[in-house]
C-alpha atoms as a PDB file:
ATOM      1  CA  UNK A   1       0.000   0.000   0.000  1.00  0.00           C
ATOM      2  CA  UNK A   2       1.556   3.526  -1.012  1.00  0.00           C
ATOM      3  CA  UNK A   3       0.345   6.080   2.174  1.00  0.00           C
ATOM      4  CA  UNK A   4       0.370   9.466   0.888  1.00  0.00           C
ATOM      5  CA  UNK A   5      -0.753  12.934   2.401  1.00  0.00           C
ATOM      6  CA  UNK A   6      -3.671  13.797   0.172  1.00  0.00           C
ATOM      7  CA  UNK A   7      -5.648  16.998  -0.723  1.00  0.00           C
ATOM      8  CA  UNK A   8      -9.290  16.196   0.054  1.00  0.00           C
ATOM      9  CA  UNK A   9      -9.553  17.019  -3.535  1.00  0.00           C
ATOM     10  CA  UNK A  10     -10.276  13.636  -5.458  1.00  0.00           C
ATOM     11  CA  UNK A  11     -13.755  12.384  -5.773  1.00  0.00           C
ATOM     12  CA  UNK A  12     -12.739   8.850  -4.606  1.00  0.00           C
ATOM     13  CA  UNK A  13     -11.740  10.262  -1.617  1.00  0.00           C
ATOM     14  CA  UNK A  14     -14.968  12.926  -1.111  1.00  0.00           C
ATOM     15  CA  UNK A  15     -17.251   9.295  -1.629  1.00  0.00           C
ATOM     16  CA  UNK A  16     -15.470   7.443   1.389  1.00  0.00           C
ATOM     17  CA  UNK A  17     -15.469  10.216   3.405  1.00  0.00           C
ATOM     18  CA  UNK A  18     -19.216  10.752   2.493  1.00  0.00           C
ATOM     19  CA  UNK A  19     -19.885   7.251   3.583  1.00  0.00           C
ATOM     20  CA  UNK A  20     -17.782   6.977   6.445  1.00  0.00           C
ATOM     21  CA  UNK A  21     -20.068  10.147   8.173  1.00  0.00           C
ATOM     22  CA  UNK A  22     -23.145   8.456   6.636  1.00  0.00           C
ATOM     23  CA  UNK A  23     -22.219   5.231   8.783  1.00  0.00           C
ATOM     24  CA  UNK A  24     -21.254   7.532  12.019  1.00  0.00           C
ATOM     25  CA  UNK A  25     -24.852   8.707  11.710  1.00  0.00           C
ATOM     26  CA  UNK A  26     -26.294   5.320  11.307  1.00  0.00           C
ATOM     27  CA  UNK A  27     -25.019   4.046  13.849  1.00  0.00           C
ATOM     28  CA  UNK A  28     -25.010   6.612  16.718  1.00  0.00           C
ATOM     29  CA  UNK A  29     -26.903   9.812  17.747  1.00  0.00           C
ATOM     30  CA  UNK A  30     -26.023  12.664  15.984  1.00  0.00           C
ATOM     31  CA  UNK A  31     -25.117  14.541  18.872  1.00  0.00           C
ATOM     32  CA  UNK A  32     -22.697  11.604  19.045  1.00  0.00           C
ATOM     33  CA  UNK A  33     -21.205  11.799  15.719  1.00  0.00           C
ATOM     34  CA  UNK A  34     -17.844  13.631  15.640  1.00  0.00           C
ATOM     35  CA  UNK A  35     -16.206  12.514  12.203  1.00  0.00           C
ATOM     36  CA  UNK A  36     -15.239  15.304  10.080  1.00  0.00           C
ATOM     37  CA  UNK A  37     -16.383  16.603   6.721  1.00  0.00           C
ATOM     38  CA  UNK A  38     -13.924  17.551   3.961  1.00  0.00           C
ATOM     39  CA  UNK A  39     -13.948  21.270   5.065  1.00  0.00           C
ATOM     40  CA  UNK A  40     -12.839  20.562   8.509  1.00  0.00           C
ATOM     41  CA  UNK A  41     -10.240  17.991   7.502  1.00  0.00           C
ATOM     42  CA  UNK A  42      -8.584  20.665   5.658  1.00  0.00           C
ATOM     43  CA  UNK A  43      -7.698  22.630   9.078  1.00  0.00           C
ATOM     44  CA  UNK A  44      -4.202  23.671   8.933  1.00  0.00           C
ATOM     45  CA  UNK A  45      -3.807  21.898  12.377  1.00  0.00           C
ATOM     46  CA  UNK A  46      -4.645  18.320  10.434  1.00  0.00           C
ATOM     47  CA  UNK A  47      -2.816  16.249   8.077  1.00  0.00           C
ATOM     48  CA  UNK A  48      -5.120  13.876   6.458  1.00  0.00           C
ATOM     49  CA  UNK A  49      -3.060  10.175   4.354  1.00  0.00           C
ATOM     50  CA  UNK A  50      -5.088   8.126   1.962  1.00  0.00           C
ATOM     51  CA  UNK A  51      -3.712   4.334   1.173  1.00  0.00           C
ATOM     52  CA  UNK A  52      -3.721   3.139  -1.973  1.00  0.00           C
ATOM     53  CA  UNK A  53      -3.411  -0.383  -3.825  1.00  0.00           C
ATOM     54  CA  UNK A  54      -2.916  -0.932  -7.385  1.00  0.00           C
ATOM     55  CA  UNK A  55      -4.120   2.870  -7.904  1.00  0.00           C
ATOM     56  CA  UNK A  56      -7.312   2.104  -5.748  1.00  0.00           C
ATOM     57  CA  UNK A  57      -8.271   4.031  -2.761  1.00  0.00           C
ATOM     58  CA  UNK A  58      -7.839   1.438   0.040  1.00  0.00           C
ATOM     59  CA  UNK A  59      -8.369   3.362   3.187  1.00  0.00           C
ATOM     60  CA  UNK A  60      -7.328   6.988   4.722  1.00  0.00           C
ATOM     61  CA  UNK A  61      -6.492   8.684   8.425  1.00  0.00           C
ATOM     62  CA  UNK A  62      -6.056  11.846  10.002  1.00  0.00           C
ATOM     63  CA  UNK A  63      -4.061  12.929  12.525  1.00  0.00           C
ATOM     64  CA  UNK A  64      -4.757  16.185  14.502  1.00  0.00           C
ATOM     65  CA  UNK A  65      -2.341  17.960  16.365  1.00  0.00           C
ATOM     66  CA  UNK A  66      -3.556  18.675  19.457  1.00  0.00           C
ATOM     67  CA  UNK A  67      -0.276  20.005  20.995  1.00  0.00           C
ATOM     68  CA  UNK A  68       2.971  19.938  20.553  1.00  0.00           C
ATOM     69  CA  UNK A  69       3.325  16.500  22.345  1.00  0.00           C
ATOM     70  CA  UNK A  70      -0.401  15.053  21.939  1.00  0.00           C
ATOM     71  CA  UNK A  71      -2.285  14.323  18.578  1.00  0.00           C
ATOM     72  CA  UNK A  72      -5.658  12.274  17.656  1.00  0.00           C
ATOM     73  CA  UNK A  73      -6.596  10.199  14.708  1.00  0.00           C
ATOM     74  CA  UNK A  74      -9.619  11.375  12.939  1.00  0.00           C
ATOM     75  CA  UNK A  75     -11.670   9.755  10.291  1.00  0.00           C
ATOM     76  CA  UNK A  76     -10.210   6.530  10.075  1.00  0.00           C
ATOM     77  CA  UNK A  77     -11.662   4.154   7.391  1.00  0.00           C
ATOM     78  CA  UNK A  78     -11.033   1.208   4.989  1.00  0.00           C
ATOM     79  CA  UNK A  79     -12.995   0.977   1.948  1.00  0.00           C
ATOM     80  CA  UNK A  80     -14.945  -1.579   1.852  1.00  0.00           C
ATOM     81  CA  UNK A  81     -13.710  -3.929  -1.325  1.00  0.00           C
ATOM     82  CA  UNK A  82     -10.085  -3.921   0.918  1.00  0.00           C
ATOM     83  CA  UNK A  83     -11.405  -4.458   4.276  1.00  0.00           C
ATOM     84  CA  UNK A  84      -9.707  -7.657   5.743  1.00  0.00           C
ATOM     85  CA  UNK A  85      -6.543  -6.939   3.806  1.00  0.00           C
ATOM     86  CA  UNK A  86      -4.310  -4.990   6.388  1.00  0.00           C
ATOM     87  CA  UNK A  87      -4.976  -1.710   5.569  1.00  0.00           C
ATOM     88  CA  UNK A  88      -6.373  -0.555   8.656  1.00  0.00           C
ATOM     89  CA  UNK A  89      -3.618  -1.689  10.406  1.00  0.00           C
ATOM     90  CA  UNK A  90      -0.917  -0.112   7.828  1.00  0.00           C
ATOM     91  CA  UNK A  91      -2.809   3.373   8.008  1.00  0.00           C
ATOM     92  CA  UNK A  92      -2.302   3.314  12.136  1.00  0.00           C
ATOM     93  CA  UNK A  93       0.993   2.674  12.063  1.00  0.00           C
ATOM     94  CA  UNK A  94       2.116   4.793   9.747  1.00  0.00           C
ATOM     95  CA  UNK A  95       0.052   7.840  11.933  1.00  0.00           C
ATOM     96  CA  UNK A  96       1.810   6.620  15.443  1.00  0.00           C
ATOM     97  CA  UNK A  97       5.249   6.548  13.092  1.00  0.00           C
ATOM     98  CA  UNK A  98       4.241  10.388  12.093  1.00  0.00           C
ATOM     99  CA  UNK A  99       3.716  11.167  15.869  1.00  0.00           C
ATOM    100  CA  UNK A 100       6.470   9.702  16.555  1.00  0.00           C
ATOM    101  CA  UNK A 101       8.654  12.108  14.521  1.00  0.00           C
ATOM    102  CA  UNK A 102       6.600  15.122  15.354  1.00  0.00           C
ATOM    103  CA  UNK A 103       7.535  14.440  18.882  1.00  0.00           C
ATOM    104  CA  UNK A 104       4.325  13.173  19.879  1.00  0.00           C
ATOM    105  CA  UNK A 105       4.261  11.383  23.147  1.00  0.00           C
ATOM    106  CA  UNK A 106       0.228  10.389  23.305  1.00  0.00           C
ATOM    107  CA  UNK A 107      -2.067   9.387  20.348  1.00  0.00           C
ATOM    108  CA  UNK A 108      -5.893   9.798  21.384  1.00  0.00           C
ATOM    109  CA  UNK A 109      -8.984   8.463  19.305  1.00  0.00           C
ATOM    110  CA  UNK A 110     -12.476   8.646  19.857  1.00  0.00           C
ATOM    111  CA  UNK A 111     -14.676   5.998  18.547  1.00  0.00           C
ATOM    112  CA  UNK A 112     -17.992   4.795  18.840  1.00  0.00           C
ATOM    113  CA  UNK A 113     -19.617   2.023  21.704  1.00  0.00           C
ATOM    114  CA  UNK A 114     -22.007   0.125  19.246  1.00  0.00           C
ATOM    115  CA  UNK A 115     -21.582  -3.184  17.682  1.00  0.00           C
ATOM    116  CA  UNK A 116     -20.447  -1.646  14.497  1.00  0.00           C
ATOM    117  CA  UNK A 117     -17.480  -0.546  16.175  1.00  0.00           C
ATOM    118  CA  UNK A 118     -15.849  -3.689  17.516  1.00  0.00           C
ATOM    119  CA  UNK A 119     -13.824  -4.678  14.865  1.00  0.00           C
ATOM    120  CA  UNK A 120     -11.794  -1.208  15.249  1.00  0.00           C
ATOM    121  CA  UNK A 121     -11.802  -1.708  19.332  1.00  0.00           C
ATOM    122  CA  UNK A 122      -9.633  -4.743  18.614  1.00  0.00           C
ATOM    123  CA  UNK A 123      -7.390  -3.273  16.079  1.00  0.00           C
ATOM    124  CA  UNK A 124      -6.779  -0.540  18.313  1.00  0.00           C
ATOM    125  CA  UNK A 125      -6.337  -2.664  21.762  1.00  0.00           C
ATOM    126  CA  UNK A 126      -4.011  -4.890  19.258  1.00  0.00           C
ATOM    127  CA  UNK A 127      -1.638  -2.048  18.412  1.00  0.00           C
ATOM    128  CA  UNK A 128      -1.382  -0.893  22.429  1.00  0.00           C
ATOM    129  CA  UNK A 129      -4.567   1.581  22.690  1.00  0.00           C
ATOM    130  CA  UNK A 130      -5.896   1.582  26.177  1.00  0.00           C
ATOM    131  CA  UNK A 131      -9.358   3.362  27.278  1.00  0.00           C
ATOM    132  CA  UNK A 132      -8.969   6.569  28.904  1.00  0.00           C
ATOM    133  CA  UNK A 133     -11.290   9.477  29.962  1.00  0.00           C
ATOM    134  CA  UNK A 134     -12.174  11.678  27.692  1.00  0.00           C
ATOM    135  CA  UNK A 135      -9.445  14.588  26.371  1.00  0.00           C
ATOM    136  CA  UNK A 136     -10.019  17.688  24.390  1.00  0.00           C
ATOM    137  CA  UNK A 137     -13.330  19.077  24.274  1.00  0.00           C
ATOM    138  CA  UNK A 138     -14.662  16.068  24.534  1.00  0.00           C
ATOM    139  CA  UNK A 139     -17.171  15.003  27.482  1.00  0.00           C
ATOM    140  CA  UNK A 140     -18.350  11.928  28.892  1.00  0.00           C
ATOM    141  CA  UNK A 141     -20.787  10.239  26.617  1.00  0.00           C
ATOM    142  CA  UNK A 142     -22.049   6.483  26.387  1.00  0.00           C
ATOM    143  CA  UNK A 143     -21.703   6.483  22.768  1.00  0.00           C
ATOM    144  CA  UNK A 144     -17.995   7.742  22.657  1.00  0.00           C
ATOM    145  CA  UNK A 145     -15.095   5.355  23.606  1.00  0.00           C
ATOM    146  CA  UNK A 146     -12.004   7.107  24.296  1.00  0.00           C
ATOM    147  CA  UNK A 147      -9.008   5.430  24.199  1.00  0.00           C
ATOM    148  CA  UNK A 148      -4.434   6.516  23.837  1.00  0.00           C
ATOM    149  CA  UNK A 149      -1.448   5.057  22.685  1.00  0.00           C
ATOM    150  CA  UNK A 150       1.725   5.951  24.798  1.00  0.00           C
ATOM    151  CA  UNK A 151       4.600   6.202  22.501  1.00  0.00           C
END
């Protein structure tokens, strides 16, 4: 998979996006629902990566700098032809090896609590995430999970 830092300008990537939020909304309240649109991707405090294969979108992940030592991943997502295939796990990594060299000592993520989510709770607790309160501007909430990686 080639990881690059992308533009939010390519349709392929404006359709995952669009169904990644359309699934957030789905599946949790919208008061709930904190993926980003393409506008707020594009803040100048986020870098956003799309994965490709064989010239196919795969997947893409965000990272948001949230100091100068934390960060959180935003608007992670495989597409759904390459789920299965790795590429969740190749877009996490290469975020917590961009924290890394940012100087970033804790990754944060919020995710959902439903069903739908469970798949990415065990990719995350695989690759060291732990649950934590929640950080930011973000408040307690039964449909949020919040969870860091300590690098």
């Amino acid at each position: 998979m080639i990881i690059k830092i992308d533009d939010l300008r390519g349709e392929e990537i404006a359709l995952l996006l669009a169904e990644h939020l359309a699934d957030m909304h789905n599946t949790s309240p919208a008061e709930s629902v904190h993926a980003l649109d393409v506008q707020a991707l594009k803040a100048s405090d986020i870098t956003f990566f799309s994965g490709w294969i064989d010239d196919q979108l795969a997947g893409c992940i965000a990272i948001k700098m949230l100091s100068d030592t934390s960060a959180e991943l935003k608007s992670m997502r495989t597409a759904h032809r390459f789920r299965g295939q790795g590429v969740a796990a190749g877009l996490l990594r290469h975020c917590l090896d961009v924290a890394k060299t940012r100087g970033v000592s804790t990754v944060y993520l919020e995710t959902g609590t439903q069903p739908y989510f469970e798949a990415a709770h065990r990719l995350y607790k695989k690759h060291g995430f732990k649950d934590c309160e929640p950080f930011g501007n973000y408040i307690i909430d039964a449909n949020s999970r919040f969870m860091l990686f300590e690098l």
